[in-house]
PDB file of N, CA and C in Angstrom:
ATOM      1  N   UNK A   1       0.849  -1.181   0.000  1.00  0.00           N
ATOM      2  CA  UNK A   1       0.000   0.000   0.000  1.00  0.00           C
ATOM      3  C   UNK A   1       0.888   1.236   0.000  1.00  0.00           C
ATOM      4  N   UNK A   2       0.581   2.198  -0.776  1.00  0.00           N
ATOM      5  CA  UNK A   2       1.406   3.031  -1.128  1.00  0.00           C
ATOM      6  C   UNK A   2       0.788   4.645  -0.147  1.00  0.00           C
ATOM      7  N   UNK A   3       1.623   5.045   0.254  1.00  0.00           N
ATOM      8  CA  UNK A   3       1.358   6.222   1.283  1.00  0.00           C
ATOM      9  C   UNK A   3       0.676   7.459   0.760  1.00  0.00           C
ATOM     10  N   UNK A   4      -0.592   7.731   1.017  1.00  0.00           N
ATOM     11  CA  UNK A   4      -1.200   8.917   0.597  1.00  0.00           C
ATOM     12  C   UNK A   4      -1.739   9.834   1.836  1.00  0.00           C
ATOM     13  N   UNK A   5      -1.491  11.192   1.228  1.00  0.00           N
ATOM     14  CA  UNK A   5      -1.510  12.049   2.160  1.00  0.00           C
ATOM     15  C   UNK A   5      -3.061  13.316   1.590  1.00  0.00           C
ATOM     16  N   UNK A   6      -3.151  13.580   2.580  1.00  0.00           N
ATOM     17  CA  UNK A   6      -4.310  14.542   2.466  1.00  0.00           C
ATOM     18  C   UNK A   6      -4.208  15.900   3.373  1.00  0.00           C
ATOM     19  N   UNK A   7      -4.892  17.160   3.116  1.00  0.00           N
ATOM     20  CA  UNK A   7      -4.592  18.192   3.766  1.00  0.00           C
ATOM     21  C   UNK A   7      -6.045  18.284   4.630  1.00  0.00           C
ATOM     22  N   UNK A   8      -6.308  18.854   5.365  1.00  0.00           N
ATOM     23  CA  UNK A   8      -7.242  19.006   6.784  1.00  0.00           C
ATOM     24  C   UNK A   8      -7.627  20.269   6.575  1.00  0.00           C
ATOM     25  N   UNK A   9      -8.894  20.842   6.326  1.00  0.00           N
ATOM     26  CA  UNK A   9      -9.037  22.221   5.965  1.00  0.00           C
ATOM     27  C   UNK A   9     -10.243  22.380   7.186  1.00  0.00           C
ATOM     28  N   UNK A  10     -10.550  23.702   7.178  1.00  0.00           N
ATOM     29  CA  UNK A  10     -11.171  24.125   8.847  1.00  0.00           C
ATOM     30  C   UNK A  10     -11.737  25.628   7.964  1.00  0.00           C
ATOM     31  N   UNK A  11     -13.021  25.274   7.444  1.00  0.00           N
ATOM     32  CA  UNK A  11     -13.806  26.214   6.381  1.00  0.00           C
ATOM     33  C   UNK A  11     -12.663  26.741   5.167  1.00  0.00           C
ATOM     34  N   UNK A  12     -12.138  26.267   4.783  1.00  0.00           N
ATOM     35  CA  UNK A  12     -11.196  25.966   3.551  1.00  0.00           C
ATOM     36  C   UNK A  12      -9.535  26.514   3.914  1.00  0.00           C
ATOM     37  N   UNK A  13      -9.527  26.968   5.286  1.00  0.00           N
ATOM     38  CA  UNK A  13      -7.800  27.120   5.655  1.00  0.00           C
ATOM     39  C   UNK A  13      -7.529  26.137   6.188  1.00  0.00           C
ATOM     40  N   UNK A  14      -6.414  25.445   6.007  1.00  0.00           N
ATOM     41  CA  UNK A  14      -5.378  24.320   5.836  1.00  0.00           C
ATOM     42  C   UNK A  14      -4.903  24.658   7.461  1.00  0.00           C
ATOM     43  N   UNK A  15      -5.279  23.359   8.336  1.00  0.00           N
ATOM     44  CA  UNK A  15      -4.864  22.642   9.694  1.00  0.00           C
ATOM     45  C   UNK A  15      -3.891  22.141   9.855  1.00  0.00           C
ATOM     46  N   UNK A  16      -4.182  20.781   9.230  1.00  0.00           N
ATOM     47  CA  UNK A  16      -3.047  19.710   8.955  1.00  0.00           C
ATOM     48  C   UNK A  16      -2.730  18.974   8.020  1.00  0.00           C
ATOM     49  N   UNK A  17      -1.797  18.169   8.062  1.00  0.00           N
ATOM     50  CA  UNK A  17      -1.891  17.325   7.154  1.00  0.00           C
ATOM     51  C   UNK A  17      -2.053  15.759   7.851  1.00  0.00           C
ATOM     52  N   UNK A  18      -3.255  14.545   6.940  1.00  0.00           N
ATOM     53  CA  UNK A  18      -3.727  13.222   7.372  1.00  0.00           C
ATOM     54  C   UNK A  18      -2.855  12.749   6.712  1.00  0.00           C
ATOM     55  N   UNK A  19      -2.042  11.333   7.173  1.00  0.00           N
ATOM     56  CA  UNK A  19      -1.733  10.824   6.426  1.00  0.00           C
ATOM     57  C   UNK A  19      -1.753   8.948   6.824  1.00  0.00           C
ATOM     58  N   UNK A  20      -1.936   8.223   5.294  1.00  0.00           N
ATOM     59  CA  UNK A  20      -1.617   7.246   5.643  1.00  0.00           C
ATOM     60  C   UNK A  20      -0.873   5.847   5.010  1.00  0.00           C
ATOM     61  N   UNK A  21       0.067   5.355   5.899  1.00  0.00           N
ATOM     62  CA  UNK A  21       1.282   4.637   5.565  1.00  0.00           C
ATOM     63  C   UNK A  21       0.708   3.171   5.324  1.00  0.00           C
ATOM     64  N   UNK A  22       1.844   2.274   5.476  1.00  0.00           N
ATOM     65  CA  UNK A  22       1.263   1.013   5.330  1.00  0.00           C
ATOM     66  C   UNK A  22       0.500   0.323   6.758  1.00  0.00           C
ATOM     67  N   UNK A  23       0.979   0.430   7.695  1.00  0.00           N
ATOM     68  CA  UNK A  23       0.425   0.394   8.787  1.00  0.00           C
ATOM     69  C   UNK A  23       0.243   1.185  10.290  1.00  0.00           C
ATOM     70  N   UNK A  24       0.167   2.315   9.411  1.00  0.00           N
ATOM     71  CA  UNK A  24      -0.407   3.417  10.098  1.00  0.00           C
ATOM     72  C   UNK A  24      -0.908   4.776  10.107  1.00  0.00           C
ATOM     73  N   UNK A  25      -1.446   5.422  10.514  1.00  0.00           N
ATOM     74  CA  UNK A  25      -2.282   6.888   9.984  1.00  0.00           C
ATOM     75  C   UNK A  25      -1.512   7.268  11.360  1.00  0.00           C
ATOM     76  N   UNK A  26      -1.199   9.579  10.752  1.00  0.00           N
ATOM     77  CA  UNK A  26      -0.741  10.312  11.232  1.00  0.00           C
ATOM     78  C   UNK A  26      -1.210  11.466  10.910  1.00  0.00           C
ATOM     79  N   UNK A  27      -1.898  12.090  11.826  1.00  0.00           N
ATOM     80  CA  UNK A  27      -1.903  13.524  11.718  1.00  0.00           C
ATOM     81  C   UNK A  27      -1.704  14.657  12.534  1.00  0.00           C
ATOM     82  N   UNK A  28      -1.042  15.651  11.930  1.00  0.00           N
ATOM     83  CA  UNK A  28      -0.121  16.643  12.316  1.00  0.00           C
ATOM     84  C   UNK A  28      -0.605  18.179  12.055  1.00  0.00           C
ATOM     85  N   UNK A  29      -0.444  18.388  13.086  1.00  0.00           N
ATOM     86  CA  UNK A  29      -1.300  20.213  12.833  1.00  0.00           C
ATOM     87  C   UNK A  29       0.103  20.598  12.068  1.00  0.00           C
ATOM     88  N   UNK A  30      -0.116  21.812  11.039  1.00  0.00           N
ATOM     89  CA  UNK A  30       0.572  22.710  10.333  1.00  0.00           C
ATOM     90  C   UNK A  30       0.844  23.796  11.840  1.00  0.00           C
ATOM     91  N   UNK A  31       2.119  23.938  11.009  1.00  0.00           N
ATOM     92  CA  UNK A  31       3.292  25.158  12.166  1.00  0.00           C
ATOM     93  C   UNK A  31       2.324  26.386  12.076  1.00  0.00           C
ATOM     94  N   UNK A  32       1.838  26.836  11.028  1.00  0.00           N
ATOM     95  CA  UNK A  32       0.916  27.932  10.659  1.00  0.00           C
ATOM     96  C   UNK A  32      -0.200  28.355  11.684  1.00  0.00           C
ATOM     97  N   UNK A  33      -0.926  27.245  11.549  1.00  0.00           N
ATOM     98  CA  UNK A  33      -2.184  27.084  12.082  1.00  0.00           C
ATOM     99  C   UNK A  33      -1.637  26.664  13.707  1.00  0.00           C
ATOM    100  N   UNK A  34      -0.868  25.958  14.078  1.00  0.00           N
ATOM    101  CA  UNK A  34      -0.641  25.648  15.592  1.00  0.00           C
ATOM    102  C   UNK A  34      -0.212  27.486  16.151  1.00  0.00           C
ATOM    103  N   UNK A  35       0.087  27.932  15.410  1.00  0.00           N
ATOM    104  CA  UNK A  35       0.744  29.450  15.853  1.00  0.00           C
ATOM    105  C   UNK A  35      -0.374  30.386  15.835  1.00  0.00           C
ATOM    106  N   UNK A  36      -1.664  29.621  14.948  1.00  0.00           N
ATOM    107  CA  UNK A  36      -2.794  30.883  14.883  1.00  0.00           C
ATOM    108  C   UNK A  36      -3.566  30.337  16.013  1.00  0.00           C
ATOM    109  N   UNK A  37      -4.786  31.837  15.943  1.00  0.00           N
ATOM    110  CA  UNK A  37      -5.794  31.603  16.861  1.00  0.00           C
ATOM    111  C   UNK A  37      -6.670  30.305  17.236  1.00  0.00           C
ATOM    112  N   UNK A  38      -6.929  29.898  15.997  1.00  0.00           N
ATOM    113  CA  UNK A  38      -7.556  28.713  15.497  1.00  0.00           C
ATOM    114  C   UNK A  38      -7.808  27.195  16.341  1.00  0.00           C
ATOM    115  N   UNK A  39      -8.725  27.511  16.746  1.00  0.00           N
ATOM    116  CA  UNK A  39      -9.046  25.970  18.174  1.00  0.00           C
ATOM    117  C   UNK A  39      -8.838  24.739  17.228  1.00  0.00           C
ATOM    118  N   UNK A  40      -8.489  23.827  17.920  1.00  0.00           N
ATOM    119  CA  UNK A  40      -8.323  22.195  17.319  1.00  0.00           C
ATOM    120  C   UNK A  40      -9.736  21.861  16.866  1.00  0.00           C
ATOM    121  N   UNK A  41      -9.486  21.221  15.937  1.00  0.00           N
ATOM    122  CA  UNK A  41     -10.279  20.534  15.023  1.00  0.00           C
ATOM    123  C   UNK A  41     -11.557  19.976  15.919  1.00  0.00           C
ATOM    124  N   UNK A  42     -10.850  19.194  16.840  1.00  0.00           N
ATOM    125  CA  UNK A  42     -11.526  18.086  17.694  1.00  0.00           C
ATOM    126  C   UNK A  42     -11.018  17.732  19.421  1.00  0.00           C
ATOM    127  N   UNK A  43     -11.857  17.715  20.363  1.00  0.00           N
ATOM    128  CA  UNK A  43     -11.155  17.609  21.605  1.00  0.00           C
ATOM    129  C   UNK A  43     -10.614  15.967  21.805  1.00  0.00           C
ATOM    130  N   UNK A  44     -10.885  15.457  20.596  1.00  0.00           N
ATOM    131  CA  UNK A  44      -9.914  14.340  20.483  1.00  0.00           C
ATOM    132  C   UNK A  44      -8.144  14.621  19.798  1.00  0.00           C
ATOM    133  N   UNK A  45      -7.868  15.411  19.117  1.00  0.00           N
ATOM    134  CA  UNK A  45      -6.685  16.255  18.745  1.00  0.00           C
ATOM    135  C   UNK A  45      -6.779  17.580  19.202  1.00  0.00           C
ATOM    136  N   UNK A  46      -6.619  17.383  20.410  1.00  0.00           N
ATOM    137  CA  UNK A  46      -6.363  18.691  21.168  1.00  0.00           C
ATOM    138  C   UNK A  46      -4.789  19.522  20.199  1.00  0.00           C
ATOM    139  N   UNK A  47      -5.030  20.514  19.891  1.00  0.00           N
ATOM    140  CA  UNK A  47      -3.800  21.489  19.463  1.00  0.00           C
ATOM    141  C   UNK A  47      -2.863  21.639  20.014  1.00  0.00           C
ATOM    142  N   UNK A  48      -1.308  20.842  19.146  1.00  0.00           N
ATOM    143  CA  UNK A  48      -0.100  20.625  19.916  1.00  0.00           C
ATOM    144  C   UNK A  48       0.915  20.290  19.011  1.00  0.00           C
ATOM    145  N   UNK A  49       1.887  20.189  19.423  1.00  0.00           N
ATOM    146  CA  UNK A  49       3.008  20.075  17.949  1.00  0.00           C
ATOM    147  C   UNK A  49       2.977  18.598  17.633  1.00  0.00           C
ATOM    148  N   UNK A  50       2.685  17.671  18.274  1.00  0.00           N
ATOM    149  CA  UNK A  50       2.938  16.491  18.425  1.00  0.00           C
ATOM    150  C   UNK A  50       2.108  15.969  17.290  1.00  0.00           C
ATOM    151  N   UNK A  51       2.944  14.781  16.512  1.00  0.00           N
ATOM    152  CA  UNK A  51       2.114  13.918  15.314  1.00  0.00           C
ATOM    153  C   UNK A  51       1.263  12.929  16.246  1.00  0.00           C
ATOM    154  N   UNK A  52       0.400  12.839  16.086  1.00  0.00           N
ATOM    155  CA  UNK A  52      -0.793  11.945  16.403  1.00  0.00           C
ATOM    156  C   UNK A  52      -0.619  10.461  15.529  1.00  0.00           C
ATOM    157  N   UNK A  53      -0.679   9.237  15.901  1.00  0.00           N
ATOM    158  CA  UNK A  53      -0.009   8.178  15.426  1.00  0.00           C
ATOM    159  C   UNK A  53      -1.329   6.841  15.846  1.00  0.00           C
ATOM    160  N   UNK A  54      -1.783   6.754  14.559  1.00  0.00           N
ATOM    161  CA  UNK A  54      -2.799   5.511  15.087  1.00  0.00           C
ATOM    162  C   UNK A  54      -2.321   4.446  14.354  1.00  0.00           C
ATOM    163  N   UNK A  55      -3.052   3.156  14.784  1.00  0.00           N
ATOM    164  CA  UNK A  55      -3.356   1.756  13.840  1.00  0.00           C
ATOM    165  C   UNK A  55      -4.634   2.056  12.696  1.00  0.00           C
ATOM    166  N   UNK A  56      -5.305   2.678  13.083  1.00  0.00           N
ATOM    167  CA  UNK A  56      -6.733   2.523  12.241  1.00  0.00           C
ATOM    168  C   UNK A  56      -7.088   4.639  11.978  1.00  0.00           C
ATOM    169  N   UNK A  57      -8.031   4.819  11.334  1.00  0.00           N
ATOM    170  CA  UNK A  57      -8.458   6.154  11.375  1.00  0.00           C
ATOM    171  C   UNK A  57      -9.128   7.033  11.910  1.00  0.00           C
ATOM    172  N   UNK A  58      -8.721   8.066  12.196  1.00  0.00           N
ATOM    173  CA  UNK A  58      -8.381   8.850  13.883  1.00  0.00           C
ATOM    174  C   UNK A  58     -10.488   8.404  13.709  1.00  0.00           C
ATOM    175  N   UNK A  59     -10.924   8.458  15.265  1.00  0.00           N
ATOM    176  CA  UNK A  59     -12.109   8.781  15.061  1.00  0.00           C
ATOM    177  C   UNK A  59     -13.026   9.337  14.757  1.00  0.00           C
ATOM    178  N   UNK A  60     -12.081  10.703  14.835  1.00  0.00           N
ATOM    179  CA  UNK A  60     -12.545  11.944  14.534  1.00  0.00           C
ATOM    180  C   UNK A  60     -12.921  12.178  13.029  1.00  0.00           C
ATOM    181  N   UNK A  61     -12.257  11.573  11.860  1.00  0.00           N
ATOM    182  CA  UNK A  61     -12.408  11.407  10.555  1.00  0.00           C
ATOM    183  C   UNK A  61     -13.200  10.427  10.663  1.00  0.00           C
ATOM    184  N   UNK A  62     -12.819   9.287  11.381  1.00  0.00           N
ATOM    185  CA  UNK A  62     -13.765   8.586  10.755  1.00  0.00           C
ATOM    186  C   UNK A  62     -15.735   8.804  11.089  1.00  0.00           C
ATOM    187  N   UNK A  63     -15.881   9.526  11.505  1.00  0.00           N
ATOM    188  CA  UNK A  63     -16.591  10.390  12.407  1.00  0.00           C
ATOM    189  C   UNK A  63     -17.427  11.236  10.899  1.00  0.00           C
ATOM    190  N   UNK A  64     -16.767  11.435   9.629  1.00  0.00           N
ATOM    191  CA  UNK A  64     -16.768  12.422   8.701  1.00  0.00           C
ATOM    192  C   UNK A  64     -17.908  11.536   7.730  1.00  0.00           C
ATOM    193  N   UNK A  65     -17.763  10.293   7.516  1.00  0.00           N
ATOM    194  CA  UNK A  65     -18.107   9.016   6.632  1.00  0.00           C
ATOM    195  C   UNK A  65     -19.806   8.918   6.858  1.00  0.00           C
ATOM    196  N   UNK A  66     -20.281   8.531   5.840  1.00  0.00           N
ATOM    197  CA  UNK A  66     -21.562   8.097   5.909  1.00  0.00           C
ATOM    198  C   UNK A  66     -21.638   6.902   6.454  1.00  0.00           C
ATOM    199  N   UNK A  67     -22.646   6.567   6.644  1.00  0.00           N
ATOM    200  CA  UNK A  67     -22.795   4.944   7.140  1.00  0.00           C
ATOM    201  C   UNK A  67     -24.248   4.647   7.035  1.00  0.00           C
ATOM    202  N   UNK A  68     -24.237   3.286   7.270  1.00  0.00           N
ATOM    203  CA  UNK A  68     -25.666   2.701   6.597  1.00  0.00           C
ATOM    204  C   UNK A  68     -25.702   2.543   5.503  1.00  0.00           C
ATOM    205  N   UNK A  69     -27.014   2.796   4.943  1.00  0.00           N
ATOM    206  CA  UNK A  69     -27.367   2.498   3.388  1.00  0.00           C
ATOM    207  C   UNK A  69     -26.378   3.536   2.734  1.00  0.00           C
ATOM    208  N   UNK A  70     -26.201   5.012   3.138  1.00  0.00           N
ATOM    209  CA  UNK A  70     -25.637   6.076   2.150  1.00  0.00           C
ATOM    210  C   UNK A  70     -23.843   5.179   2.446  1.00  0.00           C
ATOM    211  N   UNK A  71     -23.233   4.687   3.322  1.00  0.00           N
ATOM    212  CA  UNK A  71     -21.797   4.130   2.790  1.00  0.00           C
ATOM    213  C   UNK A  71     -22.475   3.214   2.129  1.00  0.00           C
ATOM    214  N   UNK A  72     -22.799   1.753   2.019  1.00  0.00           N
ATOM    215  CA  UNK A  72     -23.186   1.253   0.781  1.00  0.00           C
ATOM    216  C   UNK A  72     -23.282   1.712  -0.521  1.00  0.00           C
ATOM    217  N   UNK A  73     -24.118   2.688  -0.898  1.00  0.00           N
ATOM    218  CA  UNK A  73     -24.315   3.637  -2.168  1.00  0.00           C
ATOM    219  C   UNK A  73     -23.045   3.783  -2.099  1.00  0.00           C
ATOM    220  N   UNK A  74     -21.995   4.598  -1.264  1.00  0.00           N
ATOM    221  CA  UNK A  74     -20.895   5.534  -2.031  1.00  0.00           C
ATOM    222  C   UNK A  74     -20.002   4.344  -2.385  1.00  0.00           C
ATOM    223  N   UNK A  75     -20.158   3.207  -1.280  1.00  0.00           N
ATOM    224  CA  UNK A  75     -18.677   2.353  -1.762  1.00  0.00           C
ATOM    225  C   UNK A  75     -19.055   1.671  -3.090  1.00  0.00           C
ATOM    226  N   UNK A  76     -20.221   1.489  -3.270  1.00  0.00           N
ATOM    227  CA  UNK A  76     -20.788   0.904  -4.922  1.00  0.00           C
ATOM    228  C   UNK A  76     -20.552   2.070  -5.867  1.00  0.00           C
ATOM    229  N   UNK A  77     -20.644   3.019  -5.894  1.00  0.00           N
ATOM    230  CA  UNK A  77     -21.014   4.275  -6.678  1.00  0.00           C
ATOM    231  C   UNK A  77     -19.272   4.336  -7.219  1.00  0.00           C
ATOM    232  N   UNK A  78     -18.531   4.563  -6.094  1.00  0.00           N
ATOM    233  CA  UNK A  78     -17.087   5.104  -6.021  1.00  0.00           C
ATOM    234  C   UNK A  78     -16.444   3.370  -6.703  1.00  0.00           C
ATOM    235  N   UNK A  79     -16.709   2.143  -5.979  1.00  0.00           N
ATOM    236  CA  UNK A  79     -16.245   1.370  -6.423  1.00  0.00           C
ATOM    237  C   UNK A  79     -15.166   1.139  -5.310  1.00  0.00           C
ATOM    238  N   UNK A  80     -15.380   1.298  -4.020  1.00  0.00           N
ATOM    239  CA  UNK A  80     -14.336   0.782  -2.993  1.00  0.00           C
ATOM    240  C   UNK A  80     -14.731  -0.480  -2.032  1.00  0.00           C
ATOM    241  N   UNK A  81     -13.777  -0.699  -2.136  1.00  0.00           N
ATOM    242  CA  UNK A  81     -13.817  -1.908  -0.953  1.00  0.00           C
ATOM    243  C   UNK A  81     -14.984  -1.184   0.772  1.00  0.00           C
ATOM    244  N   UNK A  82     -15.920  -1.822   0.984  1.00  0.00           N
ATOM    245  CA  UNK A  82     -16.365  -1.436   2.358  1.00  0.00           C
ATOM    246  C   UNK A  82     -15.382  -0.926   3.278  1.00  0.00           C
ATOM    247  N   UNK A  83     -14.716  -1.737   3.328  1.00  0.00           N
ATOM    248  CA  UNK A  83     -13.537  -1.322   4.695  1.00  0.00           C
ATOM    249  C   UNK A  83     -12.072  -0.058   4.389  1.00  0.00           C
ATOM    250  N   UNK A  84     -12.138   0.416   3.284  1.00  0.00           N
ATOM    251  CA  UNK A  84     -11.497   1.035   2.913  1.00  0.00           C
ATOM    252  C   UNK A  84     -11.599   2.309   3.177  1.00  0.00           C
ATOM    253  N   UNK A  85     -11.846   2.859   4.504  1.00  0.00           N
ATOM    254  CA  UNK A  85     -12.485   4.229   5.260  1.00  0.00           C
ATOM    255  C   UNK A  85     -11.682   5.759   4.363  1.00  0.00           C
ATOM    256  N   UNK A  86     -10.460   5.232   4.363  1.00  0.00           N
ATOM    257  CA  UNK A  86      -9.341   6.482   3.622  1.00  0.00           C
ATOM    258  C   UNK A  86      -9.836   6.518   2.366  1.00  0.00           C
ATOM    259  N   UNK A  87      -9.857   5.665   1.954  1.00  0.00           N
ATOM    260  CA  UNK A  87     -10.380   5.989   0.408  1.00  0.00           C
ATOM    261  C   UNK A  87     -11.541   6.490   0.341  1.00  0.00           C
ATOM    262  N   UNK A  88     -12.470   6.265   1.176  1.00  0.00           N
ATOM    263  CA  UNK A  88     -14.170   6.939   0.637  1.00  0.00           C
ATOM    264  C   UNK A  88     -13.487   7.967   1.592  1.00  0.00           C
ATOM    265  N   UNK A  89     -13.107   8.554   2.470  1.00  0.00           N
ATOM    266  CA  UNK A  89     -12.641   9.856   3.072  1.00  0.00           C
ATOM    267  C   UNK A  89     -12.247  10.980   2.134  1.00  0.00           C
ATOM    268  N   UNK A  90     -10.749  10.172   1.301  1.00  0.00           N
ATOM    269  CA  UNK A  90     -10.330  11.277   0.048  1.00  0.00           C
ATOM    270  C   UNK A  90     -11.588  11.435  -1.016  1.00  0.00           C
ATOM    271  N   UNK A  91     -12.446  10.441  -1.302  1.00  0.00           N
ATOM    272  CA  UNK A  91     -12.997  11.033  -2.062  1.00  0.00           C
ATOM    273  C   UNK A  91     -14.380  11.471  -1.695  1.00  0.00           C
ATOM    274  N   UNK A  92     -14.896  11.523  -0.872  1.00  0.00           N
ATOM    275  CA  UNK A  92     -15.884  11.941  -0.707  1.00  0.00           C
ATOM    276  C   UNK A  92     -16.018  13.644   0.593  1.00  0.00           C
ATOM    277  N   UNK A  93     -14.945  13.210   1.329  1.00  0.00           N
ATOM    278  CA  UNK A  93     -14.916  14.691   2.361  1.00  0.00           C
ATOM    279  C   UNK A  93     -14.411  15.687   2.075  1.00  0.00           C
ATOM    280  N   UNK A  94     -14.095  16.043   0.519  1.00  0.00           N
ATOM    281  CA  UNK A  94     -13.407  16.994   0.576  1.00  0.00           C
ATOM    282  C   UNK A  94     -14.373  18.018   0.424  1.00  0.00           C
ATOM    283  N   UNK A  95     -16.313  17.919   0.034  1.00  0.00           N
ATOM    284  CA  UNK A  95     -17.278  18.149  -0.773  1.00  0.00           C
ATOM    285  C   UNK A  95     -18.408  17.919   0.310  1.00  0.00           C
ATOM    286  N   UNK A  96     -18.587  16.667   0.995  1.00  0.00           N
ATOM    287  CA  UNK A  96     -19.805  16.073   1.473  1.00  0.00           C
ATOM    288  C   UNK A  96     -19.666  16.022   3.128  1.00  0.00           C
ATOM    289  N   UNK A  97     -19.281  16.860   3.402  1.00  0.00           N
ATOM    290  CA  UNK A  97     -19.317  17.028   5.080  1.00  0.00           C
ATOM    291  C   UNK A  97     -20.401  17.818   5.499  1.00  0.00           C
ATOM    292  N   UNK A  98     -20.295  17.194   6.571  1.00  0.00           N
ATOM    293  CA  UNK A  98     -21.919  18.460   7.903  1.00  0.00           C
ATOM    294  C   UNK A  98     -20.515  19.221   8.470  1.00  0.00           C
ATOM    295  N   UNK A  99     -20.669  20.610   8.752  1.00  0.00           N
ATOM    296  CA  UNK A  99     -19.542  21.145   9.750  1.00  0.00           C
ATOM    297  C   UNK A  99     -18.614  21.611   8.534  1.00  0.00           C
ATOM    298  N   UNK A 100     -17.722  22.383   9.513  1.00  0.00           N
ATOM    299  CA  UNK A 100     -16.491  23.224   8.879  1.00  0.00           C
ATOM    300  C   UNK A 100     -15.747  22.362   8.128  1.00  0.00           C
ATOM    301  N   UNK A 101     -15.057  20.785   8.541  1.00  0.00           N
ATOM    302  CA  UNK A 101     -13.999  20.357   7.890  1.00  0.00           C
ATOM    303  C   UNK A 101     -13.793  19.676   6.859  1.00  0.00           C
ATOM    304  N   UNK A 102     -13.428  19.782   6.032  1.00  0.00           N
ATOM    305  CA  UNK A 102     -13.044  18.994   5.210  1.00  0.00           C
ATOM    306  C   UNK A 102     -11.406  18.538   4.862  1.00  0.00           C
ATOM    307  N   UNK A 103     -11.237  17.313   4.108  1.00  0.00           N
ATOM    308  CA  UNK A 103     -10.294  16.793   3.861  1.00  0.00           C
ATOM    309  C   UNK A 103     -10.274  16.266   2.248  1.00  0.00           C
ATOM    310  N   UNK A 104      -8.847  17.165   1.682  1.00  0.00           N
ATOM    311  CA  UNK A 104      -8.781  16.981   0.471  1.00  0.00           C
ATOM    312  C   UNK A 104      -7.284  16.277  -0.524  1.00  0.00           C
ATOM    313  N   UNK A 105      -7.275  15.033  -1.024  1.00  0.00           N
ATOM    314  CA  UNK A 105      -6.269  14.307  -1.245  1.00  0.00           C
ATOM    315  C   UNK A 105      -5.283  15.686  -1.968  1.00  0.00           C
ATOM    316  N   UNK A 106      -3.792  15.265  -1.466  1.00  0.00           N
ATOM    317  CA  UNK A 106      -2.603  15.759  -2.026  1.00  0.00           C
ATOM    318  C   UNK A 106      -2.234  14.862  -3.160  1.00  0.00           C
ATOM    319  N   UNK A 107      -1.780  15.272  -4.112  1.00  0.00           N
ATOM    320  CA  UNK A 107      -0.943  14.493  -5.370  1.00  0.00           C
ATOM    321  C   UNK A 107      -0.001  14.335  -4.907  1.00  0.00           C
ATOM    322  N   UNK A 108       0.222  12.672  -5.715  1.00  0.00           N
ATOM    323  CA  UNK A 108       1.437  11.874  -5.104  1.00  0.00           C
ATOM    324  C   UNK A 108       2.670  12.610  -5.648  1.00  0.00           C
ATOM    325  N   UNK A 109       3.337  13.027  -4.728  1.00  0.00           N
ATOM    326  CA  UNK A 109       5.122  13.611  -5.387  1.00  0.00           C
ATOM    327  C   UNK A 109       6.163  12.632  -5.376  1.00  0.00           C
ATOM    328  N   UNK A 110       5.820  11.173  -5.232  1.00  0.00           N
ATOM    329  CA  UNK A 110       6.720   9.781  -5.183  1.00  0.00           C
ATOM    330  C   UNK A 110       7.702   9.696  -6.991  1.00  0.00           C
TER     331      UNK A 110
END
């Protein structure tokens, strides 16, 4: 699995950056935004310099996802595997969120 990264936007200014490896997701507030006024995303990523380091996807994103019948539709529609949370994330949150945040895939620079 090849590492894709995504940017964290907070009504379209850039937070952090999500990212995820082969066996593991990380996300990291931007130096920018840790220096601005700007409250954390989530009182599950409280605002701090520190990379945040999971096995699976933070809750807080995964928190972003439809579920029920509407994930069914998108993972048929999009063509993803059910369990593939990052992938219906990049493509669907950058557009289809309740709330300020969205998350929008970076192009691979590999």
């Amino acid at each position: 699995m090849k590492r894709r990264q995504a940017e964290v936007l907070d009504n379209g200014q850039r937070v952090g950056l999500l990212t995820r490896e082969a066996t593991k997701y990380t996300f990291r507030y931007d130096d920018d935004y840790f220096q601005s006024d700007g409250p954390p995303i989530s009182l599950s990523l409280p605002k701090t310099r520190q990379t945040y380091i999971a096995n699976f996807l933070f809750p807080f994103f995964a928190g972003l996802l439809a579920e029920g019948t509407n994930k069914s539709l998108q993972t048929r529609q999009l063509q993803l595997d059910e369990t593939d949370d990052f992938a219906r994330l990049l493509l669907t949150a950058h557009t289809q969120t309740i709330g300020a945040i969205t998350v929008r895939e970076l192009p691979d620079h590999e």
